[in-house]
Protein backbone atom coordinates (compact mmCIF):
# COMPACT_ATOMS: atom_id res chain seq x y z
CA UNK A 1 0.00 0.00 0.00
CA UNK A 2 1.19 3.63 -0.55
CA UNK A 3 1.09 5.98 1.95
CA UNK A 4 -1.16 7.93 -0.03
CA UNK A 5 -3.69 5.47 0.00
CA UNK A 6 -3.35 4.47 3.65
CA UNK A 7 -4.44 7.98 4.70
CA UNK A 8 -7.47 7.90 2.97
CA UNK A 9 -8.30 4.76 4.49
CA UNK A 10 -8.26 5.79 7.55
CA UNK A 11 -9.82 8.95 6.81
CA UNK A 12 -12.79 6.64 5.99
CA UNK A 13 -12.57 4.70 9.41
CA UNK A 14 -12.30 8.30 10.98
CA UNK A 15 -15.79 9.47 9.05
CA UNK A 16 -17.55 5.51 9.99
CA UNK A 17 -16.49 6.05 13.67
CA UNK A 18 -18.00 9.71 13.92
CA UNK A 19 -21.14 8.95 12.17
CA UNK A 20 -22.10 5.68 14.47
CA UNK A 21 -20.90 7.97 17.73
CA UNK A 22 -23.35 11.19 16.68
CA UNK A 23 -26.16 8.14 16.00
CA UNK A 24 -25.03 6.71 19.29
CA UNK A 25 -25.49 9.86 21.17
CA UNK A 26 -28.79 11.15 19.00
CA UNK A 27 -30.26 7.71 20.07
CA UNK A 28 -29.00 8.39 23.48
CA UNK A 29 -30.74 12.09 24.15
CA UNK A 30 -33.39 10.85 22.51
CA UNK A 31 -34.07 7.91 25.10
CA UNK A 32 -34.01 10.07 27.92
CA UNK A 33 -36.27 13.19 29.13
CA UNK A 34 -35.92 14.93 32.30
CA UNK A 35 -38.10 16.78 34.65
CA UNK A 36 -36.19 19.23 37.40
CA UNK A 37 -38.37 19.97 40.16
CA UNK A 38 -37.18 22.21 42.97
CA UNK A 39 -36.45 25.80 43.73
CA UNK A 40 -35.75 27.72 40.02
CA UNK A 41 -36.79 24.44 38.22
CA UNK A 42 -38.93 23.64 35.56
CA UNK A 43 -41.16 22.80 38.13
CA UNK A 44 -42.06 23.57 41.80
CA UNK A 45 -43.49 20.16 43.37
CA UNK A 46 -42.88 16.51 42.43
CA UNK A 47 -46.60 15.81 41.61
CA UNK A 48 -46.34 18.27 38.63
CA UNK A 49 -43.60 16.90 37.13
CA UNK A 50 -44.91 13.42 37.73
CA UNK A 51 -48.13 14.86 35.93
CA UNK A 52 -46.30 16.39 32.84
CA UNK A 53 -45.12 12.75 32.01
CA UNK A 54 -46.91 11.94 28.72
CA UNK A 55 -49.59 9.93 29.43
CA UNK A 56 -48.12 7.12 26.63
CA UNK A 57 -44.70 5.97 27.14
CA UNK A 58 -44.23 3.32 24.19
CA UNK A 59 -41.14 4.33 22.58
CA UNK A 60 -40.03 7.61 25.14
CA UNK A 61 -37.75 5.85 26.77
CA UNK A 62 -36.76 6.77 30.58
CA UNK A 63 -38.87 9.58 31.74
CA UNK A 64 -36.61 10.87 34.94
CA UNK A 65 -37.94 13.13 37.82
CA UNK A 66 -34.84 14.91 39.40
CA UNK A 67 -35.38 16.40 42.65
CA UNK A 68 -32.85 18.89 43.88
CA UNK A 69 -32.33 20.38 47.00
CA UNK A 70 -34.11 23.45 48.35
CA UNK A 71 -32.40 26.55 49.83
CA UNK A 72 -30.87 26.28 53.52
CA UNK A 73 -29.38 23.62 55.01
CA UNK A 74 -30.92 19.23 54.80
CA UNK A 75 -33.12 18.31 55.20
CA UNK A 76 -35.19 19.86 52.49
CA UNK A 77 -38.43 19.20 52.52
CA UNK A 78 -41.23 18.68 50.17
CA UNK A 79 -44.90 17.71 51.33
CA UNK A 80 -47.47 15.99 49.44
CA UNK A 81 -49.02 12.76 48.15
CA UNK A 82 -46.53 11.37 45.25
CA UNK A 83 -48.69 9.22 42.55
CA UNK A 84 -47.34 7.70 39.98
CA UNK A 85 -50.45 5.86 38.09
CA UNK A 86 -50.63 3.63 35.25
CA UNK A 87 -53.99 2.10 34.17
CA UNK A 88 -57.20 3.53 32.43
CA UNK A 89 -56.33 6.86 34.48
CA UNK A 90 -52.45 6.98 34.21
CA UNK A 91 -50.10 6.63 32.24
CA UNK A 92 -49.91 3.80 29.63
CA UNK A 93 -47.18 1.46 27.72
CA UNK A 94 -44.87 1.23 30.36
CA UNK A 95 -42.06 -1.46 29.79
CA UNK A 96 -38.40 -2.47 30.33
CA UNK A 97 -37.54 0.21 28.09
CA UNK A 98 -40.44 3.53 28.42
CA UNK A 99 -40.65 3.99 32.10
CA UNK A 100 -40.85 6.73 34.86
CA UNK A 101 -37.77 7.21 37.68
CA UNK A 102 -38.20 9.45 40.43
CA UNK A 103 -34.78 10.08 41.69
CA UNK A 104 -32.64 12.85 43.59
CA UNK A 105 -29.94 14.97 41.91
CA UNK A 106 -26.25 13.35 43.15
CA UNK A 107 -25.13 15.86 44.88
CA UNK A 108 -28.66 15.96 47.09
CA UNK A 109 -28.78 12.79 48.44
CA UNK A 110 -28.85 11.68 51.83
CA UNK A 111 -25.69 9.82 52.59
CA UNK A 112 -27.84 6.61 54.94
CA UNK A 113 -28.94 9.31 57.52
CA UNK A 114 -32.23 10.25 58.08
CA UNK A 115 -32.01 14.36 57.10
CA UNK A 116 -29.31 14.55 55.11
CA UNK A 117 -30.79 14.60 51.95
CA UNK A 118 -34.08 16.04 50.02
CA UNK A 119 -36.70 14.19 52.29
CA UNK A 120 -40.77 14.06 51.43
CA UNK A 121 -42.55 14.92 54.73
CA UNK A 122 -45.96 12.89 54.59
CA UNK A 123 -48.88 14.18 56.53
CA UNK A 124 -52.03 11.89 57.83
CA UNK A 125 -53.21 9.79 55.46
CA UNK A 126 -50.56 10.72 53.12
CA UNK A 127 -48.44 8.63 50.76
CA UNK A 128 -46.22 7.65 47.62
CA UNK A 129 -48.32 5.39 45.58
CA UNK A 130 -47.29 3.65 42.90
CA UNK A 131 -49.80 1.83 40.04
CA UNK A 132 -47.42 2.45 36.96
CA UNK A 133 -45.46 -0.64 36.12
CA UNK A 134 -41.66 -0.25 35.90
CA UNK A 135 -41.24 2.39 37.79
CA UNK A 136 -38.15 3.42 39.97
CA UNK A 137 -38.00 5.21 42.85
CA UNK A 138 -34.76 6.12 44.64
CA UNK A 139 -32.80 7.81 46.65
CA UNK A 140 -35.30 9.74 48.93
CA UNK A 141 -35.60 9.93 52.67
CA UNK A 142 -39.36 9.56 53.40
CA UNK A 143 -40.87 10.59 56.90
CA UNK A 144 -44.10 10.14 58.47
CA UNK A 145 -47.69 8.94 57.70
CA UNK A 146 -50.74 6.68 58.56
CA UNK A 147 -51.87 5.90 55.63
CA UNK A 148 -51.86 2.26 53.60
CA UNK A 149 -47.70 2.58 53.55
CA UNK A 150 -45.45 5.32 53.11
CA UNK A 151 -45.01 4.04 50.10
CA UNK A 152 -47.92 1.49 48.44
CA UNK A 153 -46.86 -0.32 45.94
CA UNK A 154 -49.02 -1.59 43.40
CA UNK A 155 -47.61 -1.98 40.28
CA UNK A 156 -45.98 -4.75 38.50
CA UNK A 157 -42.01 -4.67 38.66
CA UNK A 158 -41.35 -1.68 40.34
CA UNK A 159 -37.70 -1.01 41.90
CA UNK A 160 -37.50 0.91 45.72
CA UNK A 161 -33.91 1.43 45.86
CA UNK A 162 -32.03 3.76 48.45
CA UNK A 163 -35.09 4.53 50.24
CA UNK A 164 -34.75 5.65 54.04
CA UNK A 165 -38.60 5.13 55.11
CA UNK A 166 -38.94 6.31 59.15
CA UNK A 167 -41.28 7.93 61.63
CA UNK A 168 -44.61 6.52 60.31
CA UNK A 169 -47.25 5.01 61.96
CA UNK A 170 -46.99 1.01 61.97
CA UNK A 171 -50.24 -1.11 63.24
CA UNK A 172 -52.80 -3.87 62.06
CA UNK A 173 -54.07 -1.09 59.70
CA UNK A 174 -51.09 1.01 58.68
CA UNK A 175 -47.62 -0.30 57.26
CA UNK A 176 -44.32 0.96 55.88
CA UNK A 177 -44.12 -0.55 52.59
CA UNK A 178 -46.94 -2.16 51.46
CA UNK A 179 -46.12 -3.97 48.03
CA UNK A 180 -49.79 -6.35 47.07
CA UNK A 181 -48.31 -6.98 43.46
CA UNK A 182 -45.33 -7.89 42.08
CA UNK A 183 -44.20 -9.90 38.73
């Protein structure tokens, strides 16, 4: 081979390698929308954000709630019923691929300690309930309530990871976690 030729080879690899990377990271953004919620965010409360989800998924990809910390020093505190609803009324087509995650922003979570992170503050009767198959939720420190469960879970293959659940009410009527479906 001359050396002229060479070159241009690898000029060629060069062009293959850049086009599958851009398709790579088009696919990428495209598989992925976000939803800030917090103080200056795109929105205020984690029920809003949950509610500006598209009610199909099929094809969306991850749909990721971010919350991020408030002003002043942890805990900070949101209040609230969280519900994150598939069926007739929620949202539909949720799979392996098209699903909702309610998460914290890295630098916001709590570090194993109750009230060192963001933390939702539950009042009676209050909840996180969760109908919408798939789902993930993570990373949030979750105080008080009589309710069902601080958080009910109802939906098929959902994932409760890094959850710090404490200070609720626990009898015959009233658990912590309450999960009556799974598969």
């Amino acid at each position: 081979m001359r050396p002229s030729s060479i070159h241009k080879h690898n000029s060629q690899y060069l062009f293959l390698i850049s086009a599958v990377m851009f398709c790579l990271q088009s696919f990428d953004a495209a598989s992925q929308t976000i939803y800030n919620v917090g103080e200056g965010q795109s929105y205020s409360t984690i029920q809003s954000a949950i509610d500006a989800v598209p009610r199909n998924l099929a094809g969306l990809g991850e749909q990721r709630i971010v919350i991020h910390r408030k002003t002043g020093s942890a805990p900070w505190i949101y209040t609230g019923n969280i519900f994150l609803e598939g069926g007739d009324e929620g949202i539909q087509n949720a799979s392996t691929n098209d699903f909702v995650r309610i998460t914290v922003a890295e630098t916001d979570r709590h570090n194993g300690v109750a009230g060192t992170g963001v933390q939702l503050l539950l009042s009676a009767g209050e909840n996180v309930g969760i109908t919408l198959p798939h789902s993930i939720v993570e990373w949030l420190d979750i105080k008080g309530s009589d309710g069902d469960g601080v958080v009910d879970c109802r939906g098929a293959n959902v994932l409760l990871q890094n959850l710090i659940v404490h200070d609720n009410i626990v009898d015959d009527d009233n658990n912590g976690i309450t999960c009556e479906r799974t598969g």
